[in-house]
N, C-alpha and C. Protein backbone atom coordinates (compact mmCIF):
# COMPACT_ATOMS: atom_id res chain seq x y z
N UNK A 1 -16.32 7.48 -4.91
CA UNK A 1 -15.77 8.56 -5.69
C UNK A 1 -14.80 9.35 -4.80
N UNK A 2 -13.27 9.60 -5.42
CA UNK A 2 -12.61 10.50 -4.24
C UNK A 2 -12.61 11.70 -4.77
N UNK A 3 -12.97 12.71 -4.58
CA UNK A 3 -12.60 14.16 -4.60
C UNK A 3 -11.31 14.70 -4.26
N UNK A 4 -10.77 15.23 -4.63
CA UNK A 4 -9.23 15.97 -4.24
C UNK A 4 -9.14 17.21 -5.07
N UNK A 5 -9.07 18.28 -3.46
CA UNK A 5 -9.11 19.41 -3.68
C UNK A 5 -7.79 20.48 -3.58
N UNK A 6 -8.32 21.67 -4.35
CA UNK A 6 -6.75 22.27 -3.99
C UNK A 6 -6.56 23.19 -2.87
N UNK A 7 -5.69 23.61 -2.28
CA UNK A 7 -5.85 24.72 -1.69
C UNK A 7 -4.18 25.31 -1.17
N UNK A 8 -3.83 25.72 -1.93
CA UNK A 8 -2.38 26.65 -1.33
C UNK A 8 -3.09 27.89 -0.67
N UNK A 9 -2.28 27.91 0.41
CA UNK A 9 -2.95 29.14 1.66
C UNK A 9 -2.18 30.11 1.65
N UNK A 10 -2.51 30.95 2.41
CA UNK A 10 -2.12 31.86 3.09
C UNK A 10 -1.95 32.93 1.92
N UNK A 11 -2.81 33.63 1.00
CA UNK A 11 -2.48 34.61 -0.21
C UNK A 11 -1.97 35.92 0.47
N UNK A 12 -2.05 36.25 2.36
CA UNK A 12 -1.86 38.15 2.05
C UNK A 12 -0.30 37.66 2.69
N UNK A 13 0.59 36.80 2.02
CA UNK A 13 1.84 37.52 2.24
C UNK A 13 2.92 38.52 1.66
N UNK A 14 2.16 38.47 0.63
CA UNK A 14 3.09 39.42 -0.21
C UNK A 14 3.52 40.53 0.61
N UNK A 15 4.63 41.68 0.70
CA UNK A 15 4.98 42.80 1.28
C UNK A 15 5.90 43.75 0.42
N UNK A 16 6.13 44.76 1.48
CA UNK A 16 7.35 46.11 0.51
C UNK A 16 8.24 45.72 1.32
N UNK A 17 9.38 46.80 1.17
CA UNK A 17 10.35 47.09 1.82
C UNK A 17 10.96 45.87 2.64
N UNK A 18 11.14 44.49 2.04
CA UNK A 18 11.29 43.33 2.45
C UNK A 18 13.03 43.19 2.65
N UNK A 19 13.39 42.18 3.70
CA UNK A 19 14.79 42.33 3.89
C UNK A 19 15.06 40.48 4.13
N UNK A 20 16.03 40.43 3.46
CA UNK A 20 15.85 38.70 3.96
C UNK A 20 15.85 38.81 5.71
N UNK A 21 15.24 37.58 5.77
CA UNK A 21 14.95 36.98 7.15
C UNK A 21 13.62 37.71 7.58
N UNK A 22 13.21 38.26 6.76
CA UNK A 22 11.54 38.59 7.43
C UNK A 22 10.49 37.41 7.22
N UNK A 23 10.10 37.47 8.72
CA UNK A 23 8.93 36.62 8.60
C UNK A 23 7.80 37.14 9.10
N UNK A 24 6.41 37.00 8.28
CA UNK A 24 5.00 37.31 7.80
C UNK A 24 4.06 35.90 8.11
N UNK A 25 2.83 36.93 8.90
CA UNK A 25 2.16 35.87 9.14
C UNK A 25 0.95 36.11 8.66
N UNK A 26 -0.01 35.70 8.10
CA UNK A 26 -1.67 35.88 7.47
C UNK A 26 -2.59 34.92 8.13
N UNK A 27 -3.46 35.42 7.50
CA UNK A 27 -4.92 35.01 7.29
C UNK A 27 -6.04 34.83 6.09
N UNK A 28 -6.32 33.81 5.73
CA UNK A 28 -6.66 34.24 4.63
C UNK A 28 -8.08 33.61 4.44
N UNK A 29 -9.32 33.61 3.42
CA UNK A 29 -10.55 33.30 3.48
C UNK A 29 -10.49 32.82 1.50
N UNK A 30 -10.59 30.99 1.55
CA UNK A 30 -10.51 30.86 0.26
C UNK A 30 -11.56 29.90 -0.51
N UNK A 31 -12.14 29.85 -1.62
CA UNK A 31 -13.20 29.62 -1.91
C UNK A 31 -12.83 28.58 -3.05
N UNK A 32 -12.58 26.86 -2.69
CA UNK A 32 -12.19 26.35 -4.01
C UNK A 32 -13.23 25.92 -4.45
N UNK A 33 -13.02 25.38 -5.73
CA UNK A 33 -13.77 25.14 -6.60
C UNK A 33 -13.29 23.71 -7.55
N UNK A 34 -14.18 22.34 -7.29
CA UNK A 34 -14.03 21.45 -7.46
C UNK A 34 -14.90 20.77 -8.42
N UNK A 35 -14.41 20.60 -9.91
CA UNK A 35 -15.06 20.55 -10.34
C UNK A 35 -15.46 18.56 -10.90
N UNK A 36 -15.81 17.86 -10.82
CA UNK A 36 -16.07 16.54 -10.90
C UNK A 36 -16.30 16.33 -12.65
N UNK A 37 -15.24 15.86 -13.20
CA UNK A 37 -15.34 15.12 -14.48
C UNK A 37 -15.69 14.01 -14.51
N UNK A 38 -16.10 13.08 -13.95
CA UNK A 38 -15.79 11.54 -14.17
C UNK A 38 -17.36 11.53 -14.96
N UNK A 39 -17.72 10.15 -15.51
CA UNK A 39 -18.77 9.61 -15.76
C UNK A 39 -19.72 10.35 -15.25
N UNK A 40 -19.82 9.89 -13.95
CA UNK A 40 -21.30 10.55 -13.15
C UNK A 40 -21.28 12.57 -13.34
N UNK A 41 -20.29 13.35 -13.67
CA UNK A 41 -20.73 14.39 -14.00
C UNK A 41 -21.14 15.47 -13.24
N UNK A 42 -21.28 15.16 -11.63
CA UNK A 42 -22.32 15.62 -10.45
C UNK A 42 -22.14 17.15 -10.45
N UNK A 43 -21.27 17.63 -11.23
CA UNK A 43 -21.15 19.23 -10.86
C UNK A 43 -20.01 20.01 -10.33
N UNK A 44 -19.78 21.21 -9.76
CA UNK A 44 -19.08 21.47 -9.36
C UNK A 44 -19.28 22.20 -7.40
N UNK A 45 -18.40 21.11 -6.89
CA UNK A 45 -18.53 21.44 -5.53
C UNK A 45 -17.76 22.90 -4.76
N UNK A 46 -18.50 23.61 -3.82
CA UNK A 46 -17.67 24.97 -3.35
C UNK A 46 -17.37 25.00 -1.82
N UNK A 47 -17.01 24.43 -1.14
CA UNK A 47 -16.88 24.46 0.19
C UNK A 47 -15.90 25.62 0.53
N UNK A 48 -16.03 25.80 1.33
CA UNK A 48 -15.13 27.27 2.15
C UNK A 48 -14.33 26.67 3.35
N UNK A 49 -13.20 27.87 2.83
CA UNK A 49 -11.78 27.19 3.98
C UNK A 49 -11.24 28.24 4.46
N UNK A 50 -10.76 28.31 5.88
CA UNK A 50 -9.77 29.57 6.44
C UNK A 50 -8.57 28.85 6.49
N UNK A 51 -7.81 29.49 6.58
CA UNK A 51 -6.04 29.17 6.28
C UNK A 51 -4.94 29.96 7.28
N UNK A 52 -4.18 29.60 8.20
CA UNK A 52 -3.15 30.42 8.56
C UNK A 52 -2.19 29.97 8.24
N UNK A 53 -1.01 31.21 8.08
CA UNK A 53 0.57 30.90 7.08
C UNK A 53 1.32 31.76 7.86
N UNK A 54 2.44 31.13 7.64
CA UNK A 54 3.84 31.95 7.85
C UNK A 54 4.81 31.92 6.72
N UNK A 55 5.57 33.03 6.17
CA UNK A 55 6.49 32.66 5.29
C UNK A 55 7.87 33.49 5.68
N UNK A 56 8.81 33.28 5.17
CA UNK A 56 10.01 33.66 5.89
C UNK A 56 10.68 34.00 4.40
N UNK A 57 11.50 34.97 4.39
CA UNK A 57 12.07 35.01 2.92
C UNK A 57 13.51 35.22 3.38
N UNK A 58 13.64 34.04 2.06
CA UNK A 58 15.21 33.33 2.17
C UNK A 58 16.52 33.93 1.30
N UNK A 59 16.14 34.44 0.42
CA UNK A 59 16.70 35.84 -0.53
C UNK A 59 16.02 36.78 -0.78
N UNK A 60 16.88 37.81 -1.89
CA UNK A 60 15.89 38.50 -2.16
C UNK A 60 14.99 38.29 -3.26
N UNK A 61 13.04 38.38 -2.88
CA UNK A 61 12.51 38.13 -3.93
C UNK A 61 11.99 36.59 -3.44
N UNK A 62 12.36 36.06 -2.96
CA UNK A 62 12.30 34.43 -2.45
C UNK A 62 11.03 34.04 -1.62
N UNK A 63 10.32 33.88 -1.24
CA UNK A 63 9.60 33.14 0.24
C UNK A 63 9.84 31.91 0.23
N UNK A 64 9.86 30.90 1.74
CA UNK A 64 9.29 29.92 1.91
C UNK A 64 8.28 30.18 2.16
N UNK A 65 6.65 29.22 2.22
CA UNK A 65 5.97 29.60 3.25
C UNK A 65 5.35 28.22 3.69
N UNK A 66 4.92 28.58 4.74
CA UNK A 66 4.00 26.52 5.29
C UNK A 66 2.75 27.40 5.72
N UNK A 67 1.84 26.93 5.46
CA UNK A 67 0.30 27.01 5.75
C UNK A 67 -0.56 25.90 6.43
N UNK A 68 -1.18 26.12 7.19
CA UNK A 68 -2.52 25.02 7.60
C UNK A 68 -3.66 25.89 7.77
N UNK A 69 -4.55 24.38 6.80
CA UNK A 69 -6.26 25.10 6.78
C UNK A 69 -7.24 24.26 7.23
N UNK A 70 -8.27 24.76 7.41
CA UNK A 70 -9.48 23.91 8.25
C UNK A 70 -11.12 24.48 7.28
N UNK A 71 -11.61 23.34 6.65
CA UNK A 71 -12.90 23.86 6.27
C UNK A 71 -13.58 24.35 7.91
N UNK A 72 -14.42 25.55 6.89
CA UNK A 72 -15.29 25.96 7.17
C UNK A 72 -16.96 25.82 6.97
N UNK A 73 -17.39 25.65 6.30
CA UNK A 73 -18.66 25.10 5.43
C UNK A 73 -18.08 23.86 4.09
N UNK A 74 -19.45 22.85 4.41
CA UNK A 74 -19.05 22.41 3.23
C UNK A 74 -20.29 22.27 1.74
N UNK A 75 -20.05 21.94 0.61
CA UNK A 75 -21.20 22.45 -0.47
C UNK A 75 -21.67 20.75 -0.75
N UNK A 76 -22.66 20.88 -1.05
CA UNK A 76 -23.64 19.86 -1.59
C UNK A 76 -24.54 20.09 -2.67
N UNK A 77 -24.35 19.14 -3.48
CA UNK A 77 -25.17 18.76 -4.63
C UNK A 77 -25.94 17.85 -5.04
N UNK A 78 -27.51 18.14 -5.37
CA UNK A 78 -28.27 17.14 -5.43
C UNK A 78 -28.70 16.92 -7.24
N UNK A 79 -27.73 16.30 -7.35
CA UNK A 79 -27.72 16.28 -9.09
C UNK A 79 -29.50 15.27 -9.27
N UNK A 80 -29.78 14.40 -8.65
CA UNK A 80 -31.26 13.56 -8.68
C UNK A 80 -32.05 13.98 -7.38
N UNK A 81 -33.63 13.64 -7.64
CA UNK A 81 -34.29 14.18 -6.25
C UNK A 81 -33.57 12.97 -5.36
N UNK A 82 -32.63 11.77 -5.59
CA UNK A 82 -32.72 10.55 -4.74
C UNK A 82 -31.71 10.67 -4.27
N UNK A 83 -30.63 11.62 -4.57
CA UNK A 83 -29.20 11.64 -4.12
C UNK A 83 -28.60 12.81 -3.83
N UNK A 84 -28.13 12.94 -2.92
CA UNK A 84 -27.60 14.72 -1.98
C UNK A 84 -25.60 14.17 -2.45
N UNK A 85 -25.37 14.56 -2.61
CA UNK A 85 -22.91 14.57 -2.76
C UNK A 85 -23.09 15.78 -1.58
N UNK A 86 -22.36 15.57 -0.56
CA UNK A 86 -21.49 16.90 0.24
C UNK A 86 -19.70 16.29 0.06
N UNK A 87 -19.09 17.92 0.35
CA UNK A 87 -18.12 17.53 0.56
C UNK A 87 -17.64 18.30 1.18
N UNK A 88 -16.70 18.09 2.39
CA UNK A 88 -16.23 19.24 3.19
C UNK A 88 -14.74 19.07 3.30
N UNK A 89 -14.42 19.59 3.55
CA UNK A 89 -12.77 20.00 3.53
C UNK A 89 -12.54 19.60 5.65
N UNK A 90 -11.93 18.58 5.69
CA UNK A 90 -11.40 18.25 7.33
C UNK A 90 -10.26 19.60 7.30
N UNK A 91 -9.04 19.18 7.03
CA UNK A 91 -8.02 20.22 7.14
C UNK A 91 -6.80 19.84 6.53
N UNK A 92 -5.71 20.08 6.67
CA UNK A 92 -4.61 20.05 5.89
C UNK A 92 -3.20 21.00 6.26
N UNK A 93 -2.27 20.85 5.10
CA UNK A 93 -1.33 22.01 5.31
C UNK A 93 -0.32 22.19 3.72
N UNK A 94 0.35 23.45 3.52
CA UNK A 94 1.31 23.23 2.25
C UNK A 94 2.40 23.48 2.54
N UNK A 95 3.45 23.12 2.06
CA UNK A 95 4.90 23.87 2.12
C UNK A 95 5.42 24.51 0.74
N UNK A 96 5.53 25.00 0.14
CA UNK A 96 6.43 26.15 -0.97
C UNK A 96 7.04 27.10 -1.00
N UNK A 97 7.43 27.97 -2.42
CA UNK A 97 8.19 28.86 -2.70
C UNK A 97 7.63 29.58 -2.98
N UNK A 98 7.49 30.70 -2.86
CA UNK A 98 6.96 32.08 -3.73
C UNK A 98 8.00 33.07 -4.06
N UNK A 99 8.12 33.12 -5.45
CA UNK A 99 9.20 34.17 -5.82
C UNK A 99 7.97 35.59 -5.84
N UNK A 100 8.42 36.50 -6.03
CA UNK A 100 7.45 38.25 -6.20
C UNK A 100 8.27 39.05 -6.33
N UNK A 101 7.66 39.88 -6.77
CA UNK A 101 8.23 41.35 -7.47
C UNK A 101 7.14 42.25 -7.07
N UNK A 102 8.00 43.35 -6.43
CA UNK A 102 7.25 45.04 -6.45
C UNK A 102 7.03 45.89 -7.50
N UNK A 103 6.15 46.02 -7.76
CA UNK A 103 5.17 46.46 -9.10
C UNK A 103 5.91 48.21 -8.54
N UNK A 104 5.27 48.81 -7.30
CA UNK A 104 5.65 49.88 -6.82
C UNK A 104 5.65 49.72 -5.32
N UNK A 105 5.64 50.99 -4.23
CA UNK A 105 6.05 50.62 -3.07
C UNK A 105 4.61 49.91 -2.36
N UNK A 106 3.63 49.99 -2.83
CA UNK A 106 2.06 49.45 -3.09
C UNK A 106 1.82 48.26 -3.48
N UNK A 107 2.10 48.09 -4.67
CA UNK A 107 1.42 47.07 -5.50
C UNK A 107 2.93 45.69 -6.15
N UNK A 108 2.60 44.42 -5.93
CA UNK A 108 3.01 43.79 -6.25
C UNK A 108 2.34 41.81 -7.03
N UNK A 109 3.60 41.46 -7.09
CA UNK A 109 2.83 40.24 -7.77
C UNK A 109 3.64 39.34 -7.62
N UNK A 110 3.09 38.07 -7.35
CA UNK A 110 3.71 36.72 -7.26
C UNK A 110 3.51 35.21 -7.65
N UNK A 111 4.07 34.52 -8.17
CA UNK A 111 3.75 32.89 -7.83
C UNK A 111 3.94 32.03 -7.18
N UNK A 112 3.28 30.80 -7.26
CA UNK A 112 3.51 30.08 -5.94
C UNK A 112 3.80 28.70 -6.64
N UNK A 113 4.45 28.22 -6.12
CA UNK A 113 4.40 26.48 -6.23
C UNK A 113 5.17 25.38 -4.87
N UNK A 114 4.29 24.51 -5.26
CA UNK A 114 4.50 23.95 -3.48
C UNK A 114 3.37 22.58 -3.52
N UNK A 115 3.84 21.82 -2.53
CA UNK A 115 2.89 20.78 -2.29
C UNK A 115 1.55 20.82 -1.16
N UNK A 116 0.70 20.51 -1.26
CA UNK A 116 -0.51 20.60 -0.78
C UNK A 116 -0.98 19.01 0.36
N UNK A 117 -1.04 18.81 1.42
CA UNK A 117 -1.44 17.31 1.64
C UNK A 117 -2.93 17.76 2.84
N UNK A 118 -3.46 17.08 2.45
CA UNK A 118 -5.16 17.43 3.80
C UNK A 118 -6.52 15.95 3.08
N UNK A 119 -7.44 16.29 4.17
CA UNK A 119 -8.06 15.27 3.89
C UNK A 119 -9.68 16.08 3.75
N UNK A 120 -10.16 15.15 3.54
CA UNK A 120 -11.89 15.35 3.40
C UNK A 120 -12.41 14.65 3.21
N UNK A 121 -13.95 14.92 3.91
CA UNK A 121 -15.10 13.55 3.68
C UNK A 121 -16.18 14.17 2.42
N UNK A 122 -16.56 12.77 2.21
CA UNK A 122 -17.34 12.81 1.04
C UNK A 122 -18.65 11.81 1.19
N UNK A 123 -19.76 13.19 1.56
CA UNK A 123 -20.95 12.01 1.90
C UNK A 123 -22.10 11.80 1.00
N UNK A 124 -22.39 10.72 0.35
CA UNK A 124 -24.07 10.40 -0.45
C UNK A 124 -24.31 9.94 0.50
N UNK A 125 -25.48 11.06 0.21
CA UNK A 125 -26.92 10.52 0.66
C UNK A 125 -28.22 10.46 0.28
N UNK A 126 -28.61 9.18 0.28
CA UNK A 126 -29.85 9.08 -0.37
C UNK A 126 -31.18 8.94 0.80
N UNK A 127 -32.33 8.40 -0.16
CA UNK A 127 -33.56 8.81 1.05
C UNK A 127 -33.75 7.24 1.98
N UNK A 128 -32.90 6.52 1.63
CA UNK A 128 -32.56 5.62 2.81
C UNK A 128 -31.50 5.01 3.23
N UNK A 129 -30.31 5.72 2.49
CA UNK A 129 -29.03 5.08 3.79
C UNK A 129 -28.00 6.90 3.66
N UNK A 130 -27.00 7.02 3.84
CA UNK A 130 -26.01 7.37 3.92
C UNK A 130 -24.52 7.31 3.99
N UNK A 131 -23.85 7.50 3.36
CA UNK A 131 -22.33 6.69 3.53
C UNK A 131 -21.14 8.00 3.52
N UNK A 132 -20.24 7.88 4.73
CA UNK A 132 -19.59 9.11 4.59
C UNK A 132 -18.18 8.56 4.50
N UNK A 133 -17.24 9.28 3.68
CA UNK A 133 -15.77 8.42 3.14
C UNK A 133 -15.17 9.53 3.44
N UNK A 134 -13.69 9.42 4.37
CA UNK A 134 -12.85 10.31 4.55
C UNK A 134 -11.53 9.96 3.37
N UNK A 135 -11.10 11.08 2.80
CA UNK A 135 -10.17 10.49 1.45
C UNK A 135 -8.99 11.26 2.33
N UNK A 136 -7.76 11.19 1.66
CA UNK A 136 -6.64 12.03 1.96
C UNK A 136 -6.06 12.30 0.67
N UNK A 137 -4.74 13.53 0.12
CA UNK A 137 -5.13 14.07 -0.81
C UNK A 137 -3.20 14.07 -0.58
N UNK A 138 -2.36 14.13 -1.68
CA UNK A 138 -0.88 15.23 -2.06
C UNK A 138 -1.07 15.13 -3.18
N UNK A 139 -0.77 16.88 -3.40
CA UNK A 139 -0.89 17.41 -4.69
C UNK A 139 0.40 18.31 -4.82
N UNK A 140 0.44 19.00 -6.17
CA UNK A 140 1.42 19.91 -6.43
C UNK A 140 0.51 20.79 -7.01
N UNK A 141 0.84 22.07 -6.25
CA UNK A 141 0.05 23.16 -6.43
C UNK A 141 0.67 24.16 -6.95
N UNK A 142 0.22 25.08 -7.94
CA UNK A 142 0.67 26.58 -8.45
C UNK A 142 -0.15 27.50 -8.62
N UNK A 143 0.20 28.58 -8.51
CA UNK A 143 -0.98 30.01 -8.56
C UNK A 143 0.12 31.30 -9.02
N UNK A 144 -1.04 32.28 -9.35
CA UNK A 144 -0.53 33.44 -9.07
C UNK A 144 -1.02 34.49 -8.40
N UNK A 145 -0.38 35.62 -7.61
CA UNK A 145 -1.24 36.41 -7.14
C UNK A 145 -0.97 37.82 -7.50
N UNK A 146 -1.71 39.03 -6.60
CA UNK A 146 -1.55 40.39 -6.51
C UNK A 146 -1.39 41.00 -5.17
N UNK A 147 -0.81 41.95 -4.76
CA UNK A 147 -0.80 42.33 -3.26
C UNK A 147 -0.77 43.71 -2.95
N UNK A 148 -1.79 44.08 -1.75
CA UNK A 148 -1.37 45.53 -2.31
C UNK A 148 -0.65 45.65 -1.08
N UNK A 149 -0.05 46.87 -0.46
CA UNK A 149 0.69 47.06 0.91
C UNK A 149 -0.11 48.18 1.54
N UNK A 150 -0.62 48.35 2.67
CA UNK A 150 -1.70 49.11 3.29
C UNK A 150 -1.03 50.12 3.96
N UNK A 151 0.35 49.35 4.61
CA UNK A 151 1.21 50.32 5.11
C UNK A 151 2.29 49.08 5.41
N UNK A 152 4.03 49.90 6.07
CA UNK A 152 5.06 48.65 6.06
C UNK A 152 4.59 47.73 6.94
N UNK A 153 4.11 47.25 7.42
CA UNK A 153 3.47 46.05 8.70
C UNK A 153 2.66 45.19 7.81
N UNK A 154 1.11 45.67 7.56
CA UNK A 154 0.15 44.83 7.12
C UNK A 154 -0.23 45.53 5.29
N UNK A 155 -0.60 44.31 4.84
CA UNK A 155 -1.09 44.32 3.43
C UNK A 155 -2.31 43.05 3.17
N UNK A 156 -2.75 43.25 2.03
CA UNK A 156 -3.75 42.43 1.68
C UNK A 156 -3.28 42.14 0.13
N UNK A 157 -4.00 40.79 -0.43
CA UNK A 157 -3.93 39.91 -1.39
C UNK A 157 -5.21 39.29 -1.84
N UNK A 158 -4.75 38.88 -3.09
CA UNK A 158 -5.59 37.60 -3.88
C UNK A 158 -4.84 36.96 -4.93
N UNK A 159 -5.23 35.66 -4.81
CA UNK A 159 -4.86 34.84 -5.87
C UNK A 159 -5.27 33.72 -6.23
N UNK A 160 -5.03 33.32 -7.21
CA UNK A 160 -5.28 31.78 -8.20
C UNK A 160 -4.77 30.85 -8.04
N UNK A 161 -5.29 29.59 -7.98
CA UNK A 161 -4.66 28.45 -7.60
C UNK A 161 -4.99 27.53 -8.64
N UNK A 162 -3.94 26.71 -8.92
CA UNK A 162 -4.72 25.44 -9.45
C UNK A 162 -3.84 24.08 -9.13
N UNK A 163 -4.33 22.97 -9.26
CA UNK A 163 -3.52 21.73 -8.79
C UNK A 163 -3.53 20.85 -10.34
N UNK A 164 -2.19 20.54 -9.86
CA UNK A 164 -1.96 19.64 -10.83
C UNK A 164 -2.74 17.76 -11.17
N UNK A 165 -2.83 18.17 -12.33
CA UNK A 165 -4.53 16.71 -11.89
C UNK A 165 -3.96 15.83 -12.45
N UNK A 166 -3.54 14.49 -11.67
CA UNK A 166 -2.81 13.35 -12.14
C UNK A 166 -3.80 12.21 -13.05
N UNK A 167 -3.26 11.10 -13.74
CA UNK A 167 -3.49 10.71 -14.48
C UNK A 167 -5.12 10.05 -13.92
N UNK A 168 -5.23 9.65 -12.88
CA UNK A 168 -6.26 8.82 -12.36
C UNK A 168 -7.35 9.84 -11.75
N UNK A 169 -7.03 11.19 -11.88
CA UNK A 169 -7.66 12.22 -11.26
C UNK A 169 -9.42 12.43 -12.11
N UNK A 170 -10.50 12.98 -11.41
CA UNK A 170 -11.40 13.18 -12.22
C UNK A 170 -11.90 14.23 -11.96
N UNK A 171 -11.29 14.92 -10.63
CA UNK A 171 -11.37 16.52 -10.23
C UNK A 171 -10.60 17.23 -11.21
N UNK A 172 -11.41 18.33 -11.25
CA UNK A 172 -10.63 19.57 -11.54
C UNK A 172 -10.60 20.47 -10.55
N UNK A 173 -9.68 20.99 -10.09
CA UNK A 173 -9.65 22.19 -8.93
C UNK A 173 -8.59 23.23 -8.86
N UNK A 174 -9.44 24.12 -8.69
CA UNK A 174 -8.86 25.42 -8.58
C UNK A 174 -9.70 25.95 -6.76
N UNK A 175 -8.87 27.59 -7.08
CA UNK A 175 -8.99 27.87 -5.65
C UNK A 175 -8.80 29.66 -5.91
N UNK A 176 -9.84 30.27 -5.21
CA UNK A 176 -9.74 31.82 -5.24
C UNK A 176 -9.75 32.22 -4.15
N UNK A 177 -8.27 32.79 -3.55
CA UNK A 177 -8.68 33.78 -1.83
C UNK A 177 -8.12 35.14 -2.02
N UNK A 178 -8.04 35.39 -0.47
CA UNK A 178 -8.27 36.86 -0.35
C UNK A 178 -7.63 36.46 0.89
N UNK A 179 -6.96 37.51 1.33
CA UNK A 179 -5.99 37.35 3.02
C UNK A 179 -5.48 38.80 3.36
N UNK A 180 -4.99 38.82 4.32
CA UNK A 180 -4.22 39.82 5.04
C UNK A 180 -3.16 39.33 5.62
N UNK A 181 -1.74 40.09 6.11
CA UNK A 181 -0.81 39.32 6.22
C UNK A 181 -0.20 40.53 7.61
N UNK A 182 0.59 39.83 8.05
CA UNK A 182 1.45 40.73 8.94
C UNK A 182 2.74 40.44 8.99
N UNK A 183 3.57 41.54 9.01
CA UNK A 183 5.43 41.63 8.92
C UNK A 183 5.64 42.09 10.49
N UNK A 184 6.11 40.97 11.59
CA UNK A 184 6.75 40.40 12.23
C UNK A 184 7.75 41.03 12.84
């Protein structure tokens, strides 16, 4: 079974008082959510991921940004007493666009779209063998977020993710974080 998960990073870049050529760097803490359609049904998996990003804005209103993430924990499900699913997130990275708008000198909002590529293992285990499969993953990812600005330097965020699920796909995945960002 391959799992493929989403994860666009780095949510606290949003900022104020932005000028092209600023570049912002975060941190962010994101919680996807993988949900398994196929036949077998097994549930929905939650592993945890940290993320660091940089984004650079190229007009006004514009970002690039590139991200790389690394699980942190991974979730397991024992849908029978005979069979344990884990799945953990190895690591990865994205590249995209984020356009945003300032709500006020505080509060703003944005979307994202961009490609996603990282890998992960996927282990059953039962009560006498084990088998662990490393998959690799490109996706096209979109979200939206919120941001607030704490002061002109640093701000914080959250946002929504979801990946686009191709024809052979049996995941569903989405992705909820939270970050902090810094203006450079």
């Amino acid at each position: 079974m391959k799992l493929v998960l989403v994860l666009l990073l780095v949510v606290a870049l949003e900022v104020n008082a932005q000028s092209v050529g600023d570049v912002f760097g975060g941190i962010s803490f994101i919680q996807p959510s993988i949900k398994d359609e196929s036949s077998k049904n097994l549930g929905t998996f939650k592993p945890t991921v940290v993320g660091l990003g940089l984004a650079y804005l190229v007009t006004d209103n514009i970002a690039l940004e590139a991200n790389a993430f690394d699980g942190i924990s991974d979730s397991s499900l024992t849908p029978t007493s005979v069979v344990t699913y884990s799945v953990k997130i190895k690591n990865g990275y994205s590249l995209g666009v984020r356009p945003f708008i300032a709500f006020n000198a505080s509060w703003g909002g944005y979307a994202k779209l961009g490609r996603q590529f990282g890998t992960q293992t996927t282990v059953v285990k039962t009560s006498v063998s084990q088998k662990s499969t490393d998959s690799s993953y490109a996706q096209t990812v979109y979200g939206l977020g919120i941001s607030y600005n704490i002061n002109p330097k640093w701000g914080i965020s959250s946002e929504y993710v979801w990946t686009k699920k191709g024809d052979s796909e049996t995941n569903k995945n989405t992705s909820m974080g939270i970050g902090i960002r810094y203006k450079f």
